[in-house]
PDB file of N, CA and C in Angstrom:
ATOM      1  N   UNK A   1     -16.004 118.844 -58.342  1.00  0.00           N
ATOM      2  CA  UNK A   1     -15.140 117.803 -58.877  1.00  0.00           C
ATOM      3  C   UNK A   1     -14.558 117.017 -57.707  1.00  0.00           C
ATOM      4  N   UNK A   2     -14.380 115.890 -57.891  1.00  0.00           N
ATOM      5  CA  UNK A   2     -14.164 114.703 -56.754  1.00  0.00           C
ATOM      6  C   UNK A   2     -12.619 114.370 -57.330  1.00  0.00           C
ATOM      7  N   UNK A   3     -12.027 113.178 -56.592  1.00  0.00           N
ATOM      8  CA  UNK A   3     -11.160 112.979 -56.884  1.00  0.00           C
ATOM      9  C   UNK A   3     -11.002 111.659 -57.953  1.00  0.00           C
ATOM     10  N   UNK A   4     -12.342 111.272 -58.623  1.00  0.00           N
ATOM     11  CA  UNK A   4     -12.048 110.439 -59.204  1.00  0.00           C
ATOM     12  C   UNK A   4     -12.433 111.450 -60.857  1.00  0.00           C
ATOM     13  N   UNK A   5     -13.424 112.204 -60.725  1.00  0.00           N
ATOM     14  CA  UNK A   5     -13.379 112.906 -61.638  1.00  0.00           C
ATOM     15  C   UNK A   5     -12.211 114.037 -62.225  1.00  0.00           C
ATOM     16  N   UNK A   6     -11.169 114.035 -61.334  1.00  0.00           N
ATOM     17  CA  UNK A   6      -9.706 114.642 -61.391  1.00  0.00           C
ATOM     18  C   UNK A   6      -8.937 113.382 -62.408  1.00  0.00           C
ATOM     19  N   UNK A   7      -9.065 112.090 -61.588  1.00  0.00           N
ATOM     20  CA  UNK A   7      -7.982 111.428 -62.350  1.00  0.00           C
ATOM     21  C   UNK A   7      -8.637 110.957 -63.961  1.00  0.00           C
ATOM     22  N   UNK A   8     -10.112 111.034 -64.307  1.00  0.00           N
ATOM     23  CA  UNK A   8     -10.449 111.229 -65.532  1.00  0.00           C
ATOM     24  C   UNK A   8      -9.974 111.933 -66.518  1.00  0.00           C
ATOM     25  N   UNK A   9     -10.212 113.293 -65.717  1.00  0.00           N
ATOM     26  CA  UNK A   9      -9.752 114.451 -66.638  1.00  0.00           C
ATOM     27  C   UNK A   9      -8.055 114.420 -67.123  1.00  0.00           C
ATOM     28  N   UNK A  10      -7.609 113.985 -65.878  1.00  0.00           N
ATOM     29  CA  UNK A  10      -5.688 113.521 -66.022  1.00  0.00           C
ATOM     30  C   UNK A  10      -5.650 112.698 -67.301  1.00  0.00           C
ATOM     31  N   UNK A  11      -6.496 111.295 -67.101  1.00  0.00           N
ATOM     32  CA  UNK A  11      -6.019 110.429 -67.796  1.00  0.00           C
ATOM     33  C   UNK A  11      -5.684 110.763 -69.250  1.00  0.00           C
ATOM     34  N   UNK A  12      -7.445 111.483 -69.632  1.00  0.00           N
ATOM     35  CA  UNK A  12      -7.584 111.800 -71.086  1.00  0.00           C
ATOM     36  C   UNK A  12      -6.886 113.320 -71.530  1.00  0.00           C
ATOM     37  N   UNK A  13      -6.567 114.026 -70.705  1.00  0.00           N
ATOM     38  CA  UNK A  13      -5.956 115.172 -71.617  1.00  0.00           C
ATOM     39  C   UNK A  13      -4.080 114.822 -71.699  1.00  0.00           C
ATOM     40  N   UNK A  14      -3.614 113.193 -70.547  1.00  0.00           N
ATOM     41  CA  UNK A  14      -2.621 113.191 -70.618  1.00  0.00           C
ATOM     42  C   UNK A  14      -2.135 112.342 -72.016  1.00  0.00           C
ATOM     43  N   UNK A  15      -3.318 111.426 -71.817  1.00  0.00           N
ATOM     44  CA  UNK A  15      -3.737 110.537 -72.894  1.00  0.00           C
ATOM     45  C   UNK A  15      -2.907 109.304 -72.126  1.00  0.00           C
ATOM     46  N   UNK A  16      -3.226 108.913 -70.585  1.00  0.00           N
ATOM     47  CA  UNK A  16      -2.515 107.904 -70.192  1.00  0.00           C
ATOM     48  C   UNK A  16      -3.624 107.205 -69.186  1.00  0.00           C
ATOM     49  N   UNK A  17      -3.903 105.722 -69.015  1.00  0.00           N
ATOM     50  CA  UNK A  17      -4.746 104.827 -68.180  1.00  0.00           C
ATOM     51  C   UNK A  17      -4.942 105.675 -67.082  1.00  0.00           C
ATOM     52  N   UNK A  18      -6.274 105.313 -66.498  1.00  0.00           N
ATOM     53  CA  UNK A  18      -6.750 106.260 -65.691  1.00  0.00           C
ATOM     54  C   UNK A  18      -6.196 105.669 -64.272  1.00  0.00           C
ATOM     55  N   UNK A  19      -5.526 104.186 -64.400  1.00  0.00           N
ATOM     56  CA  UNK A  19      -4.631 103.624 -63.425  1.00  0.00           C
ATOM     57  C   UNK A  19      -3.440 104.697 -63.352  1.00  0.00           C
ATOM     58  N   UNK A  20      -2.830 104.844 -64.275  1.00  0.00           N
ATOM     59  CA  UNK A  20      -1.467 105.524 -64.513  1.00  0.00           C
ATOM     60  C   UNK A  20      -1.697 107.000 -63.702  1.00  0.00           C
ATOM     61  N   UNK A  21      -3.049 107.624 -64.447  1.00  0.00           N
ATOM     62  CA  UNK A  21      -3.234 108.962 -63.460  1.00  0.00           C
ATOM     63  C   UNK A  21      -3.507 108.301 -62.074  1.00  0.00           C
ATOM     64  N   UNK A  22      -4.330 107.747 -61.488  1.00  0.00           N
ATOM     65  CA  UNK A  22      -4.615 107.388 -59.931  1.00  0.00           C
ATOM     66  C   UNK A  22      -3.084 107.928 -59.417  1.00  0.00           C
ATOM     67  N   UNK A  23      -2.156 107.146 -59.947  1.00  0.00           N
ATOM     68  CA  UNK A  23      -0.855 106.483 -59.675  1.00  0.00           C
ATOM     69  C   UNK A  23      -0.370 107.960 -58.750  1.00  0.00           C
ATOM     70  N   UNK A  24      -0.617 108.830 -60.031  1.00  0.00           N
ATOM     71  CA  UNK A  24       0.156 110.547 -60.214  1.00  0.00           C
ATOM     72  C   UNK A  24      -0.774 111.160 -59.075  1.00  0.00           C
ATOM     73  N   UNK A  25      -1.799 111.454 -59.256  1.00  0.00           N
ATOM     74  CA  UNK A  25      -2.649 111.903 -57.866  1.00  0.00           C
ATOM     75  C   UNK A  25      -1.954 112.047 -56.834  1.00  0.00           C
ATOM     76  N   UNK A  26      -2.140 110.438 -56.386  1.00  0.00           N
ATOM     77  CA  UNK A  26      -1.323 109.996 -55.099  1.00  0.00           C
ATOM     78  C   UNK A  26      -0.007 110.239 -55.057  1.00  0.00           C
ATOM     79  N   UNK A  27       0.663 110.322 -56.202  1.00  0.00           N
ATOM     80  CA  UNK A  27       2.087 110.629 -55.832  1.00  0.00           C
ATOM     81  C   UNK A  27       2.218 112.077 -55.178  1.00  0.00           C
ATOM     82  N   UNK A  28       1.645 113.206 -55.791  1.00  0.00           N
ATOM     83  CA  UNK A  28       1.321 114.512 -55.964  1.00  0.00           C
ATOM     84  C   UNK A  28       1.133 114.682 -54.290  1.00  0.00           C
ATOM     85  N   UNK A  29      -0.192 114.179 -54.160  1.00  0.00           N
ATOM     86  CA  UNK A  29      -1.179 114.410 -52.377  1.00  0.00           C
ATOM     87  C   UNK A  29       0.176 113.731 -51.436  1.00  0.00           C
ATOM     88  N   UNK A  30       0.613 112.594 -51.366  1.00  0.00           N
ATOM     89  CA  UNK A  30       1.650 112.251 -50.697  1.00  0.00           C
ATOM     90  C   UNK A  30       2.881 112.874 -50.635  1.00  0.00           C
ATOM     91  N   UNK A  31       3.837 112.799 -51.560  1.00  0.00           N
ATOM     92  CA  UNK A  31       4.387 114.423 -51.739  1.00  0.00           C
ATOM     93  C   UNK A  31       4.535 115.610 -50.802  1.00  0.00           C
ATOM     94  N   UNK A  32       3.120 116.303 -50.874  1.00  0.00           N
ATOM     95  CA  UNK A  32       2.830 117.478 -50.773  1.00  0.00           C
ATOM     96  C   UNK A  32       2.291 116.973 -48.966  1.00  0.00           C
ATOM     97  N   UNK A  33       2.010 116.265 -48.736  1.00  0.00           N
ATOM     98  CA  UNK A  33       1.978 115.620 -47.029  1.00  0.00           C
ATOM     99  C   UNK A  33       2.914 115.817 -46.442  1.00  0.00           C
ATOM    100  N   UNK A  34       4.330 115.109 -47.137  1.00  0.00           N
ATOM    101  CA  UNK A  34       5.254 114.594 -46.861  1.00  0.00           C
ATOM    102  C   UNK A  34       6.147 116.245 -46.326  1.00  0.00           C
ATOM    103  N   UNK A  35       6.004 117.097 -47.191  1.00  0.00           N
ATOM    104  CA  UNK A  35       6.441 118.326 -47.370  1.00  0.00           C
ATOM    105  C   UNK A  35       5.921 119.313 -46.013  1.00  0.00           C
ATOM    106  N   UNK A  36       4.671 119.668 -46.282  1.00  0.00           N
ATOM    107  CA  UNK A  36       4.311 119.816 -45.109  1.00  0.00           C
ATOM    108  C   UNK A  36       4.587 119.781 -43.622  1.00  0.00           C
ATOM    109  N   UNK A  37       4.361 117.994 -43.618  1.00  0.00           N
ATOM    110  CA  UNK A  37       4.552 117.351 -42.153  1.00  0.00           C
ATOM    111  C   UNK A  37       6.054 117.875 -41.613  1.00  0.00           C
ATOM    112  N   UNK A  38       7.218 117.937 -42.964  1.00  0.00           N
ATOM    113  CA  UNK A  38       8.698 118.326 -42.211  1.00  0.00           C
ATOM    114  C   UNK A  38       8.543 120.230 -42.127  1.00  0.00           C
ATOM    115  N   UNK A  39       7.719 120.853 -42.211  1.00  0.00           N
ATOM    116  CA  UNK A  39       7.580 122.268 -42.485  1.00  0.00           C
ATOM    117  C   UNK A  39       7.597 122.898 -43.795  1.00  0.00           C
ATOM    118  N   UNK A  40       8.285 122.517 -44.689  1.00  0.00           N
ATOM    119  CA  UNK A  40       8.648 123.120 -45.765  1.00  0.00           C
ATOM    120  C   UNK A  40       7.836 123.547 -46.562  1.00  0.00           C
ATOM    121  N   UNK A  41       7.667 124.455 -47.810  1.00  0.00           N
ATOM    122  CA  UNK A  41       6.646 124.997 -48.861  1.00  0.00           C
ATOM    123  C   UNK A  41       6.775 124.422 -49.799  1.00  0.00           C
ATOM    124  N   UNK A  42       5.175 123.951 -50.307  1.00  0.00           N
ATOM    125  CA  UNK A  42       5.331 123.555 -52.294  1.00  0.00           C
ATOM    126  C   UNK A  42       4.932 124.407 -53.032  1.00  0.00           C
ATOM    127  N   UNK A  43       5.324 124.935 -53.263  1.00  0.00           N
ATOM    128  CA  UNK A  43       5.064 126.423 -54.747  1.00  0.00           C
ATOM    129  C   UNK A  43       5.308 125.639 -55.948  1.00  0.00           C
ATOM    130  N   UNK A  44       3.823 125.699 -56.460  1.00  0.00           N
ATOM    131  CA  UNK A  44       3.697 125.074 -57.829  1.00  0.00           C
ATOM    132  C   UNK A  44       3.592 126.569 -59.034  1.00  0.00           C
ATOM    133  N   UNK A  45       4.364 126.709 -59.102  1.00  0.00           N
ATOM    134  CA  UNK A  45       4.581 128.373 -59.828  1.00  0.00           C
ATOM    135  C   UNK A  45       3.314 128.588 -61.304  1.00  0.00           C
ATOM    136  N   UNK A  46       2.700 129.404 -60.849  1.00  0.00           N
ATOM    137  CA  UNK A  46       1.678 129.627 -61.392  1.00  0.00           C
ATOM    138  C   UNK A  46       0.046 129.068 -61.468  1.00  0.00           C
ATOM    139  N   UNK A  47      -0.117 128.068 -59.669  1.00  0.00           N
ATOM    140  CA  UNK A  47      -0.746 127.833 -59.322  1.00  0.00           C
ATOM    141  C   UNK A  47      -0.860 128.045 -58.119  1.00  0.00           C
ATOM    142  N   UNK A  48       0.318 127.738 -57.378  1.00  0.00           N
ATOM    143  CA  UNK A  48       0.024 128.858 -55.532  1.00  0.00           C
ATOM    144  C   UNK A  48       0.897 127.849 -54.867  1.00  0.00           C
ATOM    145  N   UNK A  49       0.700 128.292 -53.940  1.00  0.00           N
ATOM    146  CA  UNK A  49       1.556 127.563 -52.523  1.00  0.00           C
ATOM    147  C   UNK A  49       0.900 126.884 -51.284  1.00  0.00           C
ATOM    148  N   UNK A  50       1.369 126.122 -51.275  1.00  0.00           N
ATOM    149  CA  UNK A  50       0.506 124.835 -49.972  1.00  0.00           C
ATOM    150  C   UNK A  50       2.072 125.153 -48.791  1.00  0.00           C
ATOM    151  N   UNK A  51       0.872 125.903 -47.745  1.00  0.00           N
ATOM    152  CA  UNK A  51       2.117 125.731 -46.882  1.00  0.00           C
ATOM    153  C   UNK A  51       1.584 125.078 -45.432  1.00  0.00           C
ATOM    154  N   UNK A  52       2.420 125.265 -44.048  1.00  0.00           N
ATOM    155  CA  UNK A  52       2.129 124.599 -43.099  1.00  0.00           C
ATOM    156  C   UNK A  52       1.641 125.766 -42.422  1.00  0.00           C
ATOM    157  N   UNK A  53       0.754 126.576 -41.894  1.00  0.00           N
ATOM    158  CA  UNK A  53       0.755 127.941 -40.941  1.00  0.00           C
ATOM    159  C   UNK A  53       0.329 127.057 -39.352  1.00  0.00           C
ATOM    160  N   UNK A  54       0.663 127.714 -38.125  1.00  0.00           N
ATOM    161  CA  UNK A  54       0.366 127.577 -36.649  1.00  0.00           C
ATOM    162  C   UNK A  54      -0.700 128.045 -36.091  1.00  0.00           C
ATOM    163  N   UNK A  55      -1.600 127.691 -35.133  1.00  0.00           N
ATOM    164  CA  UNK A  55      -2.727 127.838 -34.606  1.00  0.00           C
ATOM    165  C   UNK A  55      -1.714 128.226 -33.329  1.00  0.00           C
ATOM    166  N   UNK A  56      -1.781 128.721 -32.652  1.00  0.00           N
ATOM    167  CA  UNK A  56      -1.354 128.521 -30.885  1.00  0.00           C
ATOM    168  C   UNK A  56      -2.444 128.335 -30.062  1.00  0.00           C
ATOM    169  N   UNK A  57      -1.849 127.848 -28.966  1.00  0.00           N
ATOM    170  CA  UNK A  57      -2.357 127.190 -27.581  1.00  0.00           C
ATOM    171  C   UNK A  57      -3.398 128.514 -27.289  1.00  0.00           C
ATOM    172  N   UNK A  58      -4.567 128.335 -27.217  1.00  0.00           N
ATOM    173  CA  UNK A  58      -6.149 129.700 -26.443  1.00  0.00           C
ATOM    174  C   UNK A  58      -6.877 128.799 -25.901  1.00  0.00           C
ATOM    175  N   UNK A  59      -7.624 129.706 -24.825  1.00  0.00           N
ATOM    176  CA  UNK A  59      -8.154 128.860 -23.847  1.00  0.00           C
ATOM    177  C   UNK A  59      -9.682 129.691 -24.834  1.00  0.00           C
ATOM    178  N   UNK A  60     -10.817 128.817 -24.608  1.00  0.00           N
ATOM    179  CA  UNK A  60     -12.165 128.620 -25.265  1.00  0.00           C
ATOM    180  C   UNK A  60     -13.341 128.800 -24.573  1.00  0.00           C
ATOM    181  N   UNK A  61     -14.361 128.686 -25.205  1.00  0.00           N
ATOM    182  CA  UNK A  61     -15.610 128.006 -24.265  1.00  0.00           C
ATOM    183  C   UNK A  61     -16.851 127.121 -24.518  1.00  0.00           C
ATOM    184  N   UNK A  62     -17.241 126.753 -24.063  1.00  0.00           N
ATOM    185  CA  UNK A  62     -17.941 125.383 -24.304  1.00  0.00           C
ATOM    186  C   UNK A  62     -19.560 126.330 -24.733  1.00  0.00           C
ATOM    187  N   UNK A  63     -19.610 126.555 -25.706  1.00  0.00           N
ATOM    188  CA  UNK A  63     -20.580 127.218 -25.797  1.00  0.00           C
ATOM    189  C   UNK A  63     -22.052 126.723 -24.634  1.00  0.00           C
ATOM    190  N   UNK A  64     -22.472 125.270 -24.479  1.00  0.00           N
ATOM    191  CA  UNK A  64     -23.329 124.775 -23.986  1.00  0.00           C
ATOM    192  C   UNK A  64     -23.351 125.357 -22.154  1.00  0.00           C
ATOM    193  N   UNK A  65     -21.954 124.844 -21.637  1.00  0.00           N
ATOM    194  CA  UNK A  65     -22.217 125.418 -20.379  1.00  0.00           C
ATOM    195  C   UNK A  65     -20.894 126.610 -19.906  1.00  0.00           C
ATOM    196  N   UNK A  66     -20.970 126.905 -20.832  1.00  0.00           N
ATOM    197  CA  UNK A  66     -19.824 128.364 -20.875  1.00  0.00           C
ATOM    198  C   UNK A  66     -18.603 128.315 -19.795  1.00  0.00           C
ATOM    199  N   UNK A  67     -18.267 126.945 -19.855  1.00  0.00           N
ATOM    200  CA  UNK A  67     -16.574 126.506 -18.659  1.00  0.00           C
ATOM    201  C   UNK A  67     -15.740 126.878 -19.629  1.00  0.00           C
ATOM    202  N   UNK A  68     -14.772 127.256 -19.545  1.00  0.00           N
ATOM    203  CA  UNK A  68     -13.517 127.278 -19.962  1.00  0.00           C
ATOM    204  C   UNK A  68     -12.781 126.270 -20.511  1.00  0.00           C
ATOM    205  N   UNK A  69     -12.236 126.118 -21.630  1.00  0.00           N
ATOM    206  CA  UNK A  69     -11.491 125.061 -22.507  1.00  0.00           C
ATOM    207  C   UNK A  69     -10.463 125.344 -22.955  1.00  0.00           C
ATOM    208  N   UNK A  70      -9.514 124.439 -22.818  1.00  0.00           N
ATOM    209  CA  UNK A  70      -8.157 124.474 -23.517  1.00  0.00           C
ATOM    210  C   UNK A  70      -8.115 124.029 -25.037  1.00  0.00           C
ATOM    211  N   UNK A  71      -7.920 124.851 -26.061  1.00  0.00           N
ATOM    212  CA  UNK A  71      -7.382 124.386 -26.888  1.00  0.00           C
ATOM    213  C   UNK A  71      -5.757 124.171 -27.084  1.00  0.00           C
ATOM    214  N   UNK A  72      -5.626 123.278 -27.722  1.00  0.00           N
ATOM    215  CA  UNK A  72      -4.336 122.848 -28.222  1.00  0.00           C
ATOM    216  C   UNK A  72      -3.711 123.463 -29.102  1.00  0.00           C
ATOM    217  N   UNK A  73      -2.456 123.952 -29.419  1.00  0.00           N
ATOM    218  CA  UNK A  73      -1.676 124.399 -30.203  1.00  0.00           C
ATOM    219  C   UNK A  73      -1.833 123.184 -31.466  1.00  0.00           C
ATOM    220  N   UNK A  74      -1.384 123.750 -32.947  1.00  0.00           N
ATOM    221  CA  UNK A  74      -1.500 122.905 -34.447  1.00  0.00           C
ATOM    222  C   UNK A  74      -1.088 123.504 -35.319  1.00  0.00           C
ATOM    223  N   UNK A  75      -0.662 122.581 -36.275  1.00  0.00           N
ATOM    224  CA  UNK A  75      -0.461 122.953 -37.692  1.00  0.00           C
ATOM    225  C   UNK A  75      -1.924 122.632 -38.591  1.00  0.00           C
ATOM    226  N   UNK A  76      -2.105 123.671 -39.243  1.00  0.00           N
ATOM    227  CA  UNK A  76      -2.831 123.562 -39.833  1.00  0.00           C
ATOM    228  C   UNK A  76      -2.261 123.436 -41.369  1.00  0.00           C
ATOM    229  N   UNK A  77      -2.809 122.817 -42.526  1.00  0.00           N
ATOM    230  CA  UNK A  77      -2.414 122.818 -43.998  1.00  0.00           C
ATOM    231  C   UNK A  77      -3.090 124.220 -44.321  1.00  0.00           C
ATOM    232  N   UNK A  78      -2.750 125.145 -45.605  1.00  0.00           N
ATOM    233  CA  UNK A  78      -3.189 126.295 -46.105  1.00  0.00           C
ATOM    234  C   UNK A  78      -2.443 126.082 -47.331  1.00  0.00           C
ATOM    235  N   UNK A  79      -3.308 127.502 -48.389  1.00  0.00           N
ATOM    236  CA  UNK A  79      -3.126 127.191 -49.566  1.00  0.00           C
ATOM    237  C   UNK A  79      -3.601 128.974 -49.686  1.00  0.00           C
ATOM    238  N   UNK A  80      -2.523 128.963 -50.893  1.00  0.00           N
ATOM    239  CA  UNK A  80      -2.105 130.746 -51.273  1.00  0.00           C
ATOM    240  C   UNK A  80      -1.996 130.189 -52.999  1.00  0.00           C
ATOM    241  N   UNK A  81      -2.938 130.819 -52.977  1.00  0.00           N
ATOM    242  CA  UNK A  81      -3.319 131.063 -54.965  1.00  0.00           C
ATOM    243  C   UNK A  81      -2.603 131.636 -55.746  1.00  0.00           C
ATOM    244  N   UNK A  82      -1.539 131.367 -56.877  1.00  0.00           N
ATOM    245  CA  UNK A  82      -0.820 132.328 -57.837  1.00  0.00           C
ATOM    246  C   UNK A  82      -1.725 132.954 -58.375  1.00  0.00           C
ATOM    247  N   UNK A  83      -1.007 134.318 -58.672  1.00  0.00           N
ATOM    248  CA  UNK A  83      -1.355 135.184 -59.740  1.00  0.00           C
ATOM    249  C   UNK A  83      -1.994 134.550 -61.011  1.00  0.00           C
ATOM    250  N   UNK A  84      -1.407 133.296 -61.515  1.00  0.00           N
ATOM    251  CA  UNK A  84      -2.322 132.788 -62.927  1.00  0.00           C
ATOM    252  C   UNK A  84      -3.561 132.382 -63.202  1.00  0.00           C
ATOM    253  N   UNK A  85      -3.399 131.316 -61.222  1.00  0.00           N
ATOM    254  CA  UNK A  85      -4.851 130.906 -61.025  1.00  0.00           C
ATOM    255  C   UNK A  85      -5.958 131.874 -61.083  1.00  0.00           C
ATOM    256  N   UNK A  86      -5.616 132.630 -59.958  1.00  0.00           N
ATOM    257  CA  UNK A  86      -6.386 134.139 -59.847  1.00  0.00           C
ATOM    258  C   UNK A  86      -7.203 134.997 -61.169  1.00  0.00           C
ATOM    259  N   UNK A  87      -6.027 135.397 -61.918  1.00  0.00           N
ATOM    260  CA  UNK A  87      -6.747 135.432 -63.352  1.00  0.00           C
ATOM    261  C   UNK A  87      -7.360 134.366 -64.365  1.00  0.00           C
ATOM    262  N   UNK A  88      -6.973 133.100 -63.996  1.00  0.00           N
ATOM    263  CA  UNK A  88      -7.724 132.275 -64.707  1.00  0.00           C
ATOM    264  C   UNK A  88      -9.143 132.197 -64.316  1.00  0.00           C
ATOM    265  N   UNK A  89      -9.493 132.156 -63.167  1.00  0.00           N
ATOM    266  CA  UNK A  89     -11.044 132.236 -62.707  1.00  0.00           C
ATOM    267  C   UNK A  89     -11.279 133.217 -62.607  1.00  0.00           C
ATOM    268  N   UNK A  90     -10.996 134.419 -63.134  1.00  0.00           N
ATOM    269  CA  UNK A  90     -11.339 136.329 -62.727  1.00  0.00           C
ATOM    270  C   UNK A  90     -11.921 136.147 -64.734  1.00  0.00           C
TER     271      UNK A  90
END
């Protein structure tokens, strides 16, 4: 499923223009950016949690000529599944 086949499914089970869902999508994904980017958690209760987790600073290697590389420290986005989801696809 893509994201235009998301705001389909929105429109008609909300029973609202598939403009109106676009609208909600984006509000939702922006949102949940927005949340993120300052640290904080979105727990959608009974679907899971989008949080921010840390990578730290490791040095690497260039697989090709095996020198040594710095990686950079990051936030990465992650996502923790409720219990409902879980049993809904089990």
């Amino acid at each position: 499923m893509n994201k235009a086949d998301l705001i389909e499914q929105i429109a008609q089970a909300a029973e609202i223009s598939k403009s109106a869902a676009e609208r909600s999508v984006d509000a939702l994904v922006n949102a949940v950016k927005a949340s993120l980017r300052k640290g904080d958690m979105v727990t959608l209760v009974g679907f899971g949690t989008f949080y921010a987790g840390v990578r730290t600073a490791r040095t690497g290697r260039n697989p090709r000529t095996g020198a040594p590389v710095e990686i950079k420290a990051a936030k990465l986005p992650k996502f923790r599944a409720g219990k409902a989801l879980k049993d809904a696809i089990n």
